[in-house]
Protein backbone atom coordinates (compact mmCIF):
# COMPACT_ATOMS: atom_id res chain seq x y z
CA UNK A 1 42.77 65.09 150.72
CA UNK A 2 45.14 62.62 149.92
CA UNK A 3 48.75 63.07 148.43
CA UNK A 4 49.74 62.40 145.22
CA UNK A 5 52.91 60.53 145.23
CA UNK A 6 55.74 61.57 142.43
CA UNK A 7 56.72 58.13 140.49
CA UNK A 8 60.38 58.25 140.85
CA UNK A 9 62.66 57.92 137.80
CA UNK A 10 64.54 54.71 137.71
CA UNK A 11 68.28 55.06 137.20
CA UNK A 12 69.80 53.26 134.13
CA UNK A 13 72.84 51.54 134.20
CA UNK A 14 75.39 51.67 130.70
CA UNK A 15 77.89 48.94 130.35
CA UNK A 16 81.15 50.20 129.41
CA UNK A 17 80.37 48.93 125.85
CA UNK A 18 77.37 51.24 125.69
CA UNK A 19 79.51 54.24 126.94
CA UNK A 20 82.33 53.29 124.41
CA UNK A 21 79.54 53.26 121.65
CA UNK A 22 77.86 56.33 122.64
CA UNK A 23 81.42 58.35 123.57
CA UNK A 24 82.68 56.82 119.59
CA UNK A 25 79.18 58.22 118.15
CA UNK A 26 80.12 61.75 119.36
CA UNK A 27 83.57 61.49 118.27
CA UNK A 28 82.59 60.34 114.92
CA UNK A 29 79.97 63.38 114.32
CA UNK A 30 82.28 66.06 115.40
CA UNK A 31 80.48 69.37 116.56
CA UNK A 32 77.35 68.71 117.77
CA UNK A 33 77.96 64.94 118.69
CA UNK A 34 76.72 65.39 122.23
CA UNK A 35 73.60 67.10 121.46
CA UNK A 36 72.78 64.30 119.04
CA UNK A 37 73.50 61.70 121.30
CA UNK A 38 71.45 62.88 123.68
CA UNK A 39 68.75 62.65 121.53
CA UNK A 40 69.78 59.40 119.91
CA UNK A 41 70.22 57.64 123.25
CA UNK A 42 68.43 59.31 125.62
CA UNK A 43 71.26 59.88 127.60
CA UNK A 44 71.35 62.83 129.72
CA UNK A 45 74.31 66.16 128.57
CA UNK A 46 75.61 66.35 131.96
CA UNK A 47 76.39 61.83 132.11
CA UNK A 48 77.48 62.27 128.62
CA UNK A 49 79.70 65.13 129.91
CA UNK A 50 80.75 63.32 133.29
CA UNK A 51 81.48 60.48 131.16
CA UNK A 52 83.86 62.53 128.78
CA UNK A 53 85.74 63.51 131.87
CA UNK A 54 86.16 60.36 133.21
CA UNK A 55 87.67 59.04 129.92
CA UNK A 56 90.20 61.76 129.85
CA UNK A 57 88.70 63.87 127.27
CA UNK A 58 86.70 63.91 123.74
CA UNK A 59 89.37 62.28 121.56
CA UNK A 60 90.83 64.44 118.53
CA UNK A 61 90.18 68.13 119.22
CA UNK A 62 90.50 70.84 116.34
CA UNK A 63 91.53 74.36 118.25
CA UNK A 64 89.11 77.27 118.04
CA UNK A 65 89.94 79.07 115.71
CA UNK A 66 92.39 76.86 113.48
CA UNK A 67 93.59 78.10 110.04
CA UNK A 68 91.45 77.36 107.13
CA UNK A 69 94.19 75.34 105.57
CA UNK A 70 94.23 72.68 108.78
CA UNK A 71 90.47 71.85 108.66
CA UNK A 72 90.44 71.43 105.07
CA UNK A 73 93.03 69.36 105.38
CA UNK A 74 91.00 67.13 108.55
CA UNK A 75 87.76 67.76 106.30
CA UNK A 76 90.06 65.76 103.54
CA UNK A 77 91.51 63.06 105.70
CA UNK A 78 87.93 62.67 107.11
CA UNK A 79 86.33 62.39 103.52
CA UNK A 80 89.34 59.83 102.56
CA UNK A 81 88.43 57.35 105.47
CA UNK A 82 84.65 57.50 104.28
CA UNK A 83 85.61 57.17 100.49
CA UNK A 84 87.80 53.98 101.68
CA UNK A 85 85.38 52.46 103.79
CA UNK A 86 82.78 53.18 101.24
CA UNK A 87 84.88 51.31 98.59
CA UNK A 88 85.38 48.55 100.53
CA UNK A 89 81.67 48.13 101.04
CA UNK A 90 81.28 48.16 97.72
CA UNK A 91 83.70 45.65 96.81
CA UNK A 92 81.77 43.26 99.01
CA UNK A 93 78.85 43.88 97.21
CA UNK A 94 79.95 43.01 93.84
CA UNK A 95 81.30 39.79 94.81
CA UNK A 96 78.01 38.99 96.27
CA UNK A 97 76.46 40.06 93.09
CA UNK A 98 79.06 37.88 90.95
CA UNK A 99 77.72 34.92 93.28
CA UNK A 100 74.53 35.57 93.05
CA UNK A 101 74.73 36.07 89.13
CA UNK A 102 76.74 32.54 88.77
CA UNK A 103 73.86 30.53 90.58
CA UNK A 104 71.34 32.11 87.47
């Protein structure tokens, strides 16, 4: 009988841009941000978690267990970032429509 040879898994290399992108993507969704980049990059838990070491840690950390008062107040300075990012995308787009609407 012959053997059957196992294809070995080739190894992928991340730039440090990738792993910036990838560590900023976990930040930015909070609890759960690993497992979601894991499945958004295919990225294995354990690089994602060696990675995390290496970098010194996750970023902004909420204590277990914090008072309600302290994450609402995160939850609003989170939802005040989006609302001004959100604005300024909007402001963009109504200066593109006012372009737009002068060549008519």
């Amino acid at each position: 009988m012959a053997k059957v040879k196992k294809a070995k898994r080739k190894v992928k290399r991340y730039s440090a841009s990738e792993k910036k992108a990838i560590l900023d993507f976990i930040t930015k969704q909070g609890r759960g941000g690993q497992t979601k980049a894991v499945t958004k990059f295919g990225v294995t838990a354990a690089t994602i978690a060696s990675w995390r070491h290496k970098d010194g840690g996750s970023g902004v950390k909420t204590a277990k267990g914090a008072s309600k008062e302290l994450r609402a107040v995160e939850e609003l300075a989170r939802l005040i970032k989006e609302i001004s990012t959100v604005e300024a995308r909007l402001e963009k787009l109504k200066k593109s429509y006012q372009k737009a609407k002068a060549k008519l």
